[in-house]
C-alpha atoms as a PDB file:
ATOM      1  CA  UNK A   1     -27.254  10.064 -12.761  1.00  0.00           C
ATOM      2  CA  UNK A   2     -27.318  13.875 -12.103  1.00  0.00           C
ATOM      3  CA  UNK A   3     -25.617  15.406  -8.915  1.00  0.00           C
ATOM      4  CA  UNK A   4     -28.742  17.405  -8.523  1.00  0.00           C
ATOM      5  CA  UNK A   5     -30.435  14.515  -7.602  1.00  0.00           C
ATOM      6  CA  UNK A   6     -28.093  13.743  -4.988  1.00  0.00           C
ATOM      7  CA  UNK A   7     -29.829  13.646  -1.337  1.00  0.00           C
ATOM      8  CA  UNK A   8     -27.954  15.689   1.263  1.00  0.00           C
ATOM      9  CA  UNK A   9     -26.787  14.080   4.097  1.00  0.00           C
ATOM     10  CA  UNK A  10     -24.699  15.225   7.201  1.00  0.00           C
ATOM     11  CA  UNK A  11     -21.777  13.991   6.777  1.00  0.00           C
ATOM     12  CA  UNK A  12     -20.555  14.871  10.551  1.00  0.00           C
ATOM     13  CA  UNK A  13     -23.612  13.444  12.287  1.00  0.00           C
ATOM     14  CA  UNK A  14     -23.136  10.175  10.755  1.00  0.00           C
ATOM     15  CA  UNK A  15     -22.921   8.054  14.578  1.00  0.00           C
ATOM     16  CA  UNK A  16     -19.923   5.514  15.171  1.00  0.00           C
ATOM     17  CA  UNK A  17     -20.344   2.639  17.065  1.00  0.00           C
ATOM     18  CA  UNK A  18     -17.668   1.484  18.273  1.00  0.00           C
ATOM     19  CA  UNK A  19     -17.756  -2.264  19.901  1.00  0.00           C
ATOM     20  CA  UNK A  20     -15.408  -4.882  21.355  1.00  0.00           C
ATOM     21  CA  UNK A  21     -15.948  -7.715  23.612  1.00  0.00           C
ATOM     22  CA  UNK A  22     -16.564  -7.493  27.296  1.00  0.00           C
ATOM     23  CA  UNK A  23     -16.905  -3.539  26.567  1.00  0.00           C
ATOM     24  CA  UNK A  24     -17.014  -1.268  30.022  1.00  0.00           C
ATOM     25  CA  UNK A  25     -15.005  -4.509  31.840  1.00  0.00           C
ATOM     26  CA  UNK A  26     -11.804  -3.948  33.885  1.00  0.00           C
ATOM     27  CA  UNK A  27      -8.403  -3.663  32.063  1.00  0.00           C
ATOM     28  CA  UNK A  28      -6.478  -6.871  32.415  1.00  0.00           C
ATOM     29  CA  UNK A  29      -3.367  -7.596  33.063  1.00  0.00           C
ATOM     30  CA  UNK A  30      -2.610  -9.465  29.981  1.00  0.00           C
ATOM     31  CA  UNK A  31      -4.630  -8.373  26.506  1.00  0.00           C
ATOM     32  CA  UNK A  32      -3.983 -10.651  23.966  1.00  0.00           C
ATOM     33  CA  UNK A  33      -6.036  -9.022  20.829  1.00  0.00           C
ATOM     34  CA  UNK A  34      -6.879  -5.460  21.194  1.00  0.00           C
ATOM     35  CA  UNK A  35      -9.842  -4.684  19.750  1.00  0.00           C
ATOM     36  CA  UNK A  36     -11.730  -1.438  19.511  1.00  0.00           C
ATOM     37  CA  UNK A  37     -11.393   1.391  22.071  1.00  0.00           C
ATOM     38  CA  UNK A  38     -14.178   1.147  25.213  1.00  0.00           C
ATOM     39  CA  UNK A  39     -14.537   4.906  25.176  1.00  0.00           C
ATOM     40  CA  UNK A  40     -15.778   6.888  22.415  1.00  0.00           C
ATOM     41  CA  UNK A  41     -14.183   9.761  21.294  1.00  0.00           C
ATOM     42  CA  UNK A  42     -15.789  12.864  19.722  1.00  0.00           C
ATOM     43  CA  UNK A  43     -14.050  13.102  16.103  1.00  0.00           C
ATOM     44  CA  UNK A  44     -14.355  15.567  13.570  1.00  0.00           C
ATOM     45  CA  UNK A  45     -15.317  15.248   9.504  1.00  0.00           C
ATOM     46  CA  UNK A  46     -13.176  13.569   8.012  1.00  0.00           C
ATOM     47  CA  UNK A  47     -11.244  14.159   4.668  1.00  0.00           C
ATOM     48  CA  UNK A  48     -13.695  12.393   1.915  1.00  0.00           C
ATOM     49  CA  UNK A  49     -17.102  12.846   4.224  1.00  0.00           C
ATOM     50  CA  UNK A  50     -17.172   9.859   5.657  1.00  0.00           C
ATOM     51  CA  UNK A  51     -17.299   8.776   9.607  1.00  0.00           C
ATOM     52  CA  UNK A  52     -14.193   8.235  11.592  1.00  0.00           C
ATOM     53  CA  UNK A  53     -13.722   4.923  13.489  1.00  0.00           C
ATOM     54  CA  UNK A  54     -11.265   4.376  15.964  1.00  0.00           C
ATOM     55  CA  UNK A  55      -8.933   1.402  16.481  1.00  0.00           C
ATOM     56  CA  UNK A  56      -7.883  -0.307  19.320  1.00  0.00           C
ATOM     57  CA  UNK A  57      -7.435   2.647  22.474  1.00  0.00           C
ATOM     58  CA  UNK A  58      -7.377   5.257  19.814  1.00  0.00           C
ATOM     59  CA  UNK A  59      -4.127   3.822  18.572  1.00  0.00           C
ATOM     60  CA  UNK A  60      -5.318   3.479  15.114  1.00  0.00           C
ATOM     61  CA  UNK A  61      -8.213   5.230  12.779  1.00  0.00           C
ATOM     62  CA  UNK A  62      -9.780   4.301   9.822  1.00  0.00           C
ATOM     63  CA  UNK A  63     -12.500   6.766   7.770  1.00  0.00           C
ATOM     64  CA  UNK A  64     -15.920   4.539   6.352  1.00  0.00           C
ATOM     65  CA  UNK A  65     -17.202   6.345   3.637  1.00  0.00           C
ATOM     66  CA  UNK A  66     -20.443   4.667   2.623  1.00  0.00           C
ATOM     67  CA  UNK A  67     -20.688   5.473  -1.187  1.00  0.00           C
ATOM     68  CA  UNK A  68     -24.159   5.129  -3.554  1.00  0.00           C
ATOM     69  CA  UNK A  69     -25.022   1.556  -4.886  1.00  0.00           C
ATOM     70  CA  UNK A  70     -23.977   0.327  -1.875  1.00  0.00           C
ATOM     71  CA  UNK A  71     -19.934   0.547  -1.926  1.00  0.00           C
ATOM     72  CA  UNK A  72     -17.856   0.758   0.822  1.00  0.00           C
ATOM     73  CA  UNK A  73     -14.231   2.558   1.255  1.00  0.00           C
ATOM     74  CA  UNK A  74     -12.233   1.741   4.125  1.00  0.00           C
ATOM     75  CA  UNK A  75      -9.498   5.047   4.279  1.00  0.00           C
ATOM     76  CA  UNK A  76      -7.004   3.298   7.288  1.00  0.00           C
ATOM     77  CA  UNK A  77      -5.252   6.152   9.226  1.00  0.00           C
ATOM     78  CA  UNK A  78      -2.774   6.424  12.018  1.00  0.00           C
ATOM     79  CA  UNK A  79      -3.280   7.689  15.343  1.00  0.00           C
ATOM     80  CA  UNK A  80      -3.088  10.925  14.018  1.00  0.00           C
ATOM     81  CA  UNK A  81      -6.137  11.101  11.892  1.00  0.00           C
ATOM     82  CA  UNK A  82      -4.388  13.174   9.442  1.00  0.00           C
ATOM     83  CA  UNK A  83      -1.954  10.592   8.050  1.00  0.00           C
ATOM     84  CA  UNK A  84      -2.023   7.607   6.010  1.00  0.00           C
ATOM     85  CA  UNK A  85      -1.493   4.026   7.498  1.00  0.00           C
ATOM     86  CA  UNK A  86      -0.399   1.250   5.624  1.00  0.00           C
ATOM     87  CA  UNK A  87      -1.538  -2.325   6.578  1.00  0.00           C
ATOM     88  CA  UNK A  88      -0.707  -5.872   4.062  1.00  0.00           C
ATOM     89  CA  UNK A  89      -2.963  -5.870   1.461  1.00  0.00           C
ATOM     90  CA  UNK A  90      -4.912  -8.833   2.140  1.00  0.00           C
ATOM     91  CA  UNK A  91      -8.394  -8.617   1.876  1.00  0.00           C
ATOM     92  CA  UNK A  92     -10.899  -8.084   5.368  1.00  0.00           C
ATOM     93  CA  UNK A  93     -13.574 -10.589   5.844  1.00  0.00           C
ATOM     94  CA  UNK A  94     -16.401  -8.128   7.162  1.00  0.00           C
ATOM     95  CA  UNK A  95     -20.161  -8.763   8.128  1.00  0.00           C
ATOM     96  CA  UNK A  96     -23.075  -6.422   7.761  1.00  0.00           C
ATOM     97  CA  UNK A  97     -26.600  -6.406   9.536  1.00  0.00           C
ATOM     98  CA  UNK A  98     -29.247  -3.717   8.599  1.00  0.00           C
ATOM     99  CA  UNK A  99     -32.180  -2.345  10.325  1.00  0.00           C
ATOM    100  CA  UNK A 100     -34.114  -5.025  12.564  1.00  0.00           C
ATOM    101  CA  UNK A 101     -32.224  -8.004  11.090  1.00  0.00           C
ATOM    102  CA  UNK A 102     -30.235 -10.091  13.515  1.00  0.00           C
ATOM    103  CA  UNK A 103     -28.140 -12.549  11.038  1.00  0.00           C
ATOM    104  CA  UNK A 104     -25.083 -11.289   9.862  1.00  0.00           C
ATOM    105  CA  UNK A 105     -23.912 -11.154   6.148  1.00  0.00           C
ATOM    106  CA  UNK A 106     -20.527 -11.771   4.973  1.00  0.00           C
ATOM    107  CA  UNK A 107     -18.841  -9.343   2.608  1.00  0.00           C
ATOM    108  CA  UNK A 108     -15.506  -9.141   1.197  1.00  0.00           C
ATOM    109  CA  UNK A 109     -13.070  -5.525   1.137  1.00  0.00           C
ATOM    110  CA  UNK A 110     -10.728  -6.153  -1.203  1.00  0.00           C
ATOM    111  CA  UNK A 111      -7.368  -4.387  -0.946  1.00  0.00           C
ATOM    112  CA  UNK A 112      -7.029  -1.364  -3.584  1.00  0.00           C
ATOM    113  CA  UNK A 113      -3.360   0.589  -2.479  1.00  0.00           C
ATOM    114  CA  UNK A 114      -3.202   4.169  -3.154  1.00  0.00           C
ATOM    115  CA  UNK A 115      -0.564   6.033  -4.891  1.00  0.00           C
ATOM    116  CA  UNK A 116       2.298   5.836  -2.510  1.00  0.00           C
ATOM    117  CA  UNK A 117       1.604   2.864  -0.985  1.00  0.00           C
ATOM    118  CA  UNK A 118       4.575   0.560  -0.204  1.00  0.00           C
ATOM    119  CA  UNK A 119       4.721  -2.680  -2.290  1.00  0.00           C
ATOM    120  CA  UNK A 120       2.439  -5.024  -0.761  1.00  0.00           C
ATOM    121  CA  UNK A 121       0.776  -2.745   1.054  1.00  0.00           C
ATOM    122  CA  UNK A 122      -2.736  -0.801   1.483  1.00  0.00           C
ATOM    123  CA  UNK A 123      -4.047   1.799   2.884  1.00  0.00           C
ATOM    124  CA  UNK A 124      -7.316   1.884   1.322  1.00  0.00           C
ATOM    125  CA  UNK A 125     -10.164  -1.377   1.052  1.00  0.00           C
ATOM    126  CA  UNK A 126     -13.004  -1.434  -1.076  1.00  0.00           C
ATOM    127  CA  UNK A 127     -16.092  -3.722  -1.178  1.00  0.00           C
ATOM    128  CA  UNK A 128     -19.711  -4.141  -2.252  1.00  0.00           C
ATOM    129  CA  UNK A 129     -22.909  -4.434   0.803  1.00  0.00           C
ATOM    130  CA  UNK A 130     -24.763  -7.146   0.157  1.00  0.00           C
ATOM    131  CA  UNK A 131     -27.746  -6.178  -1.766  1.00  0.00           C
ATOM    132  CA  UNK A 132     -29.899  -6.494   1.192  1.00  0.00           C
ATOM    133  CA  UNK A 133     -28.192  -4.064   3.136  1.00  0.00           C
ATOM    134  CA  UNK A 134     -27.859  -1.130   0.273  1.00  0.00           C
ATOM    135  CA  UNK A 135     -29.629   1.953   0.795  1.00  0.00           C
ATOM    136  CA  UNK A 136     -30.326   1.305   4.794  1.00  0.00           C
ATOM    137  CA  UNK A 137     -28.656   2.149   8.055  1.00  0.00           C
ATOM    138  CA  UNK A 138     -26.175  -0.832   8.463  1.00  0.00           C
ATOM    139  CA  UNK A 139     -23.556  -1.887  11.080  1.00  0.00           C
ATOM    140  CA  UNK A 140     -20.476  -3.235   9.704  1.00  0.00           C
ATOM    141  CA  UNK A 141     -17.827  -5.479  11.980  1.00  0.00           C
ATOM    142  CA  UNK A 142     -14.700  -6.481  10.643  1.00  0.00           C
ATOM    143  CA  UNK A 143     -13.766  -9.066  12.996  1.00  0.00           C
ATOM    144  CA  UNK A 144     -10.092  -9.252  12.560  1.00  0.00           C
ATOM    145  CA  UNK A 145      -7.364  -6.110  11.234  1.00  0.00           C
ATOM    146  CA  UNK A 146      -4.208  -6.429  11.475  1.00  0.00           C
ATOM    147  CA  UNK A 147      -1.976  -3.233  12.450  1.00  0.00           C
ATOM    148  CA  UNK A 148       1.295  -3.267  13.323  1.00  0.00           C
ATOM    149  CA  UNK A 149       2.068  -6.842  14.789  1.00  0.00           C
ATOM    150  CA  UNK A 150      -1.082  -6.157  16.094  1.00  0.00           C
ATOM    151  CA  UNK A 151      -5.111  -7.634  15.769  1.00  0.00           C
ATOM    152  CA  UNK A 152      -7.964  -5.777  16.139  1.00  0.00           C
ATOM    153  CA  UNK A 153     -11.488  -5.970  15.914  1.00  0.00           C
ATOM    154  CA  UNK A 154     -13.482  -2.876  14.165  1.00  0.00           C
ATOM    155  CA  UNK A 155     -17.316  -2.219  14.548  1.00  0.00           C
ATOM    156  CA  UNK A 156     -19.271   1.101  13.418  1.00  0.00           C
ATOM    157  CA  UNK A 157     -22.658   2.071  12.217  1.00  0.00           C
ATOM    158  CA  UNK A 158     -23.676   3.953   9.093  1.00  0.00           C
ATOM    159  CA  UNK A 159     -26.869   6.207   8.909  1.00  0.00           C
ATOM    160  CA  UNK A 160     -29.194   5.519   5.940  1.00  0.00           C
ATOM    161  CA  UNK A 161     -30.173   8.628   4.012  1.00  0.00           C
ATOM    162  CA  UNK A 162     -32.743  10.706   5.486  1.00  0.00           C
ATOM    163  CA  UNK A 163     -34.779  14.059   5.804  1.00  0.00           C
ATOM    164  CA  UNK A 164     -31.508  15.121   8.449  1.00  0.00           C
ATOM    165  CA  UNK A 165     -29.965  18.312   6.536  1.00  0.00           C
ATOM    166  CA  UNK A 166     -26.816  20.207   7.941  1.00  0.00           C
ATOM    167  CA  UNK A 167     -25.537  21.251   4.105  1.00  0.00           C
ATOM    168  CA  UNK A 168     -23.569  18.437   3.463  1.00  0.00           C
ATOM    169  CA  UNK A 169     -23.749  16.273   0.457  1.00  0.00           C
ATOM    170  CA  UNK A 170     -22.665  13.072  -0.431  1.00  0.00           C
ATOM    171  CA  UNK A 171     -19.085  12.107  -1.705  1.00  0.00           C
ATOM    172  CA  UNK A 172     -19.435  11.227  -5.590  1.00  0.00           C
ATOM    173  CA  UNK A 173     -18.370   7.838  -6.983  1.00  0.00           C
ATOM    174  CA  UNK A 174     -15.434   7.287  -8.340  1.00  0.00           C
ATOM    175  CA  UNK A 175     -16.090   7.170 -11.865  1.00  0.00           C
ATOM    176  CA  UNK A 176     -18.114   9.652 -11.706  1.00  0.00           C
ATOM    177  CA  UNK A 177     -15.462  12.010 -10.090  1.00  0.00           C
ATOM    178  CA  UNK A 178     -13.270  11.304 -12.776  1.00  0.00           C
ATOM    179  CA  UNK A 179     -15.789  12.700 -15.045  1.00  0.00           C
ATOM    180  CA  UNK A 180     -16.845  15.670 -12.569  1.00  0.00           C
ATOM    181  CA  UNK A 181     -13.119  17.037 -12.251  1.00  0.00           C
ATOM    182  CA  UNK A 182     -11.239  16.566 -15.260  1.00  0.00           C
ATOM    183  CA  UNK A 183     -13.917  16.993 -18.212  1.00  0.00           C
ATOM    184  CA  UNK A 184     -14.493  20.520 -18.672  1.00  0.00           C
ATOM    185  CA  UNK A 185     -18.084  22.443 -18.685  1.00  0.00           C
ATOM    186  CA  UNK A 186     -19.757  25.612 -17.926  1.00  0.00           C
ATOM    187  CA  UNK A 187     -17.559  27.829 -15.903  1.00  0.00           C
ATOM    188  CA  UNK A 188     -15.301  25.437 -15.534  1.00  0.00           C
ATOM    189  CA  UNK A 189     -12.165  24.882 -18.319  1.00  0.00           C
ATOM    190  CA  UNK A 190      -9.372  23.294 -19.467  1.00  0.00           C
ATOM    191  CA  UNK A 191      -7.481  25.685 -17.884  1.00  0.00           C
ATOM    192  CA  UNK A 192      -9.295  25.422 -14.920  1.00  0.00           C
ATOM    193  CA  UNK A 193      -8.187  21.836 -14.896  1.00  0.00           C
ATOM    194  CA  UNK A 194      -4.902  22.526 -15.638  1.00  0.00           C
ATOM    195  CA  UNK A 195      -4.045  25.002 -13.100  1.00  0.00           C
ATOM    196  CA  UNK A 196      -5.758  22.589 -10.662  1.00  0.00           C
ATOM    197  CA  UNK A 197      -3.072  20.389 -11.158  1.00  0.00           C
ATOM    198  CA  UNK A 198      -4.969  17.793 -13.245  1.00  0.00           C
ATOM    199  CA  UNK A 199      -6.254  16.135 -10.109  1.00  0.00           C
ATOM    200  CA  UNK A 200      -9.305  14.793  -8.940  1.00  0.00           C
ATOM    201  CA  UNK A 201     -10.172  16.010  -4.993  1.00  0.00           C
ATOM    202  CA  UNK A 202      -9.989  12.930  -3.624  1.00  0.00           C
ATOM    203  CA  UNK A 203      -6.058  12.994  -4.262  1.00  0.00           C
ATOM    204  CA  UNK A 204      -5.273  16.634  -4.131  1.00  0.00           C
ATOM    205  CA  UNK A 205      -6.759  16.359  -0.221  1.00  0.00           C
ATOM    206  CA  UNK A 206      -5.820  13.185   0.309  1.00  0.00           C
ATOM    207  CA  UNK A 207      -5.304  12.917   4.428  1.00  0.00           C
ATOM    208  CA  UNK A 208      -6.446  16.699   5.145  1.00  0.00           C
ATOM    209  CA  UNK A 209      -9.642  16.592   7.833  1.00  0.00           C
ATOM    210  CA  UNK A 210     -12.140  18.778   7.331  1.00  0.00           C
ATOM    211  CA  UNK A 211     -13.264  20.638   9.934  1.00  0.00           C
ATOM    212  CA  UNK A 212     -16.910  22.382  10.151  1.00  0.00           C
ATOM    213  CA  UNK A 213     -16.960  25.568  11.911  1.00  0.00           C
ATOM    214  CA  UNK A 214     -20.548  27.024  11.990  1.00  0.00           C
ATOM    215  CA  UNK A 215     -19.500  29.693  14.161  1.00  0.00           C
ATOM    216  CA  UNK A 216     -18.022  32.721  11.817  1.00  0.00           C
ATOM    217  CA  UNK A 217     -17.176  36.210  12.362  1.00  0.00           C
ATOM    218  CA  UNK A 218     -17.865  39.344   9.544  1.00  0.00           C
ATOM    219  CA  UNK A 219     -14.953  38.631   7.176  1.00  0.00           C
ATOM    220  CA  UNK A 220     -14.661  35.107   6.961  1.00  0.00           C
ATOM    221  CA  UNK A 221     -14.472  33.572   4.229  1.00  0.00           C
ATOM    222  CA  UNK A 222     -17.580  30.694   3.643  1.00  0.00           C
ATOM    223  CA  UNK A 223     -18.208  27.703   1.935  1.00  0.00           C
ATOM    224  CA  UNK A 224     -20.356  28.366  -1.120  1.00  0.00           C
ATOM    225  CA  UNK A 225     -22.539  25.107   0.107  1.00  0.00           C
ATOM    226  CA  UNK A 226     -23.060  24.685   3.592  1.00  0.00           C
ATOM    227  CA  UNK A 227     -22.121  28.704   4.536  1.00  0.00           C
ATOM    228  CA  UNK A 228     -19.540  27.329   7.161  1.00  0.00           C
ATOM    229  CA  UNK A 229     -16.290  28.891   7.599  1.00  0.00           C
ATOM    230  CA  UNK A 230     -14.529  27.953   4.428  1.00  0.00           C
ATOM    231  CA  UNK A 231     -10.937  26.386   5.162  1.00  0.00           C
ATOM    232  CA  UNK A 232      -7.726  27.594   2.210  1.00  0.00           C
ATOM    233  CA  UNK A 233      -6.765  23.723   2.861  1.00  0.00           C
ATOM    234  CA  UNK A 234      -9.724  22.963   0.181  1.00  0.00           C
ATOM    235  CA  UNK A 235      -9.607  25.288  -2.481  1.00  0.00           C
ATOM    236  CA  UNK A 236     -10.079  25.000  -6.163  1.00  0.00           C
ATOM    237  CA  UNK A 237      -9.389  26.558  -9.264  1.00  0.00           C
ATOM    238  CA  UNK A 238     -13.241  27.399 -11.289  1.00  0.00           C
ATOM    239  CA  UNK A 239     -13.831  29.940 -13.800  1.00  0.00           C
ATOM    240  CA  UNK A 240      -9.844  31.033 -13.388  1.00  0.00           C
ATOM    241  CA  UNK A 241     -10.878  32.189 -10.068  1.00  0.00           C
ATOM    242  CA  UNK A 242      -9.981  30.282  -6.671  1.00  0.00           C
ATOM    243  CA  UNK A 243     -12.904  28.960  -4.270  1.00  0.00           C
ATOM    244  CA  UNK A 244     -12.718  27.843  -0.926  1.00  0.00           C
ATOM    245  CA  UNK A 245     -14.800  24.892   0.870  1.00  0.00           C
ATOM    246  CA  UNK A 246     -15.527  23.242   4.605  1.00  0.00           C
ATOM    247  CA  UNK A 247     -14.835  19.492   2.677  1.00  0.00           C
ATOM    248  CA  UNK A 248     -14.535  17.812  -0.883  1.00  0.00           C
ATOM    249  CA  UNK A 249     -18.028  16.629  -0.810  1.00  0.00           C
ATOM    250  CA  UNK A 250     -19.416  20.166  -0.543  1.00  0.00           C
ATOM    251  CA  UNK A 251     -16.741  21.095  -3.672  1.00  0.00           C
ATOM    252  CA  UNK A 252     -18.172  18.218  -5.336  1.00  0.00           C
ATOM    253  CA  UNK A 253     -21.742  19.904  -5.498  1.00  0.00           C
ATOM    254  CA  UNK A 254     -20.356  23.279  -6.195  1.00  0.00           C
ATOM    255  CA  UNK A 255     -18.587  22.212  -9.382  1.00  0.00           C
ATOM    256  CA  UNK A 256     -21.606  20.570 -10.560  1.00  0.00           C
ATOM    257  CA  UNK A 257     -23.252  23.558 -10.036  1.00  0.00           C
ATOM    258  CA  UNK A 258     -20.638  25.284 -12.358  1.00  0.00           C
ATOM    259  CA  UNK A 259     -20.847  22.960 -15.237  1.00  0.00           C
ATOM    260  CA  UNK A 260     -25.054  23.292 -14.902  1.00  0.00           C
ATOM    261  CA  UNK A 261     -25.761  26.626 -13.931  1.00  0.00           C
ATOM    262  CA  UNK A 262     -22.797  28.607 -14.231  1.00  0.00           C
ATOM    263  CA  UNK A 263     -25.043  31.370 -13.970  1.00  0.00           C
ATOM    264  CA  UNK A 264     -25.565  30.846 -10.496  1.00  0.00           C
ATOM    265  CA  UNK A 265     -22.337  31.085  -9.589  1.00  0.00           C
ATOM    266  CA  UNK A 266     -20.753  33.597  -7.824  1.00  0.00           C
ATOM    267  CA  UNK A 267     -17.925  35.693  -7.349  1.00  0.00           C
ATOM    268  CA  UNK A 268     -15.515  34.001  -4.431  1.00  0.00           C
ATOM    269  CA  UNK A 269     -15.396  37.431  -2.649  1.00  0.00           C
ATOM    270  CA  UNK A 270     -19.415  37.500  -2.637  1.00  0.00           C
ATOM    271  CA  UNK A 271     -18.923  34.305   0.340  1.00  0.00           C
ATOM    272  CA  UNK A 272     -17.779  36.256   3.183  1.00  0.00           C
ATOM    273  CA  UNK A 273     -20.077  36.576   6.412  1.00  0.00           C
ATOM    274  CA  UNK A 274     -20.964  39.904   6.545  1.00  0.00           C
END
């Protein structure tokens, strides 16, 4: 399938819901099973365009990235969004209900650890919507994570693709960012991939947030794709020249654009606000 036919989507209006039982009670004394935090906090884009969920009283974080065809990523981060947090790699018994629908389906995430993940370890789960459920808004609950000797309960809300357009696109597929970043085309070369360290995005920003800053001043530099202030954090190597982007996911699309119509592409000193 052809990036250009990917449908934008905004990937920092996507709404988390965040649920537990007996939400807006008193604190008791004695909590046995934290579950998700009462209050919801404002969080920024995250690293791989997906929504950021928070754990327990914002002790713990974990990024939903709701991919085409219906796959799910589950990125599990510490209190600080920015780092990594590793959980046992046992897989999450999660349930999904979509639009009107008021029975629950199970699904499985399945543990898939990350380079650097401690033996036995995860911080990444993977698994498949039901069929029912692909391609609409869905709520996910994942009834029972366990983080550091502790249990919690996780529940957030995805937004199905729409007419909504802030200049964000999708995150690509796996596979299909294997193919994007390390086969050469257009502007981009071998020695493009080469100097970019041989590296797909996904690992090269691995646990770097992305932050969207609409408001620029004359000089700074912007994101060839949504014409936000462009952040040195996510740069890459095209045409022997170095870019800089708001997020992977907007890279993703310009790099496309380079293999397809490398005549469309500009000089990086051509995206400054002027």
């Amino acid at each position: 399938m052809s990036y250009r036919t990917y449908r934008w989507t905004a990937c920092f209006v996507l709404l988390i819901v965040i649920a537990i039982n007996g939400c807006g009670q008193e604190k008791t004394a004695k909590r046995q099973s934290p579950a998700v935090t009462e209050e919801h906090h404002a969080h920024k884009p995250a690293a791989h365009g997906g929504i950021i969920v928070e754990i327990g009283r914002d002790n713990y974080h974990a990024e939903a990235v709701f991919e085409k065809g219906g796959t799910l990523r589950l990125y599990m981060l510490g209190h600080d969004e920015s780092r990594v947090q590793e959980v046992a790699a046992n897989p999450l018994e999660a349930y999904v209900t979509s639009g009107d629908e008021v029975e629950a389906i199970k699904f499985t995430l399945e543990p898939k650890p990350q380079a650097g993940d401690s033996a036995g370890q995860t911080s990444l789960f993977v698994g498949q919507l039901p069929k029912e459920a692909v391609g609409k808004a869905v709520k996910v609950t994942i009834p029972n994570v366990a983080i550091g000797g502790e249990r919690f309960r996780i529940s957030f809300q995805s937004k199905s693709e729409s007419k909504d357009d802030h200049g964000m696109p999708a995150k690509v597929a796996d596979k299909e960012e294997q193919t994007l970043y390390l086969t050469p085309g257009g502007k981009y070369t071998e020695a493009d991939i080469e100097a970019n360290g041989r590296q797909l995005a996904s690992q090269k920003f691995r646990g770097i947030k992305a932050e969207h800053e609409v408001k620029t001043k004359p000089g700074d530099k912007l994101c060839p794709i949504s014409m936000t202030k462009a952040n040195p954090k996510f740069s890459w190597v095209i045409g022997g020249k170095t870019y800089e982007f708001c997020c992977p996911p907007c890279l993703d699309e310009f790099l496309q654009m380079a293999k397809e119509k490398p005549d469309e592409i500009k000089d990086p000193a051509e995206y400054l606000k002027k």
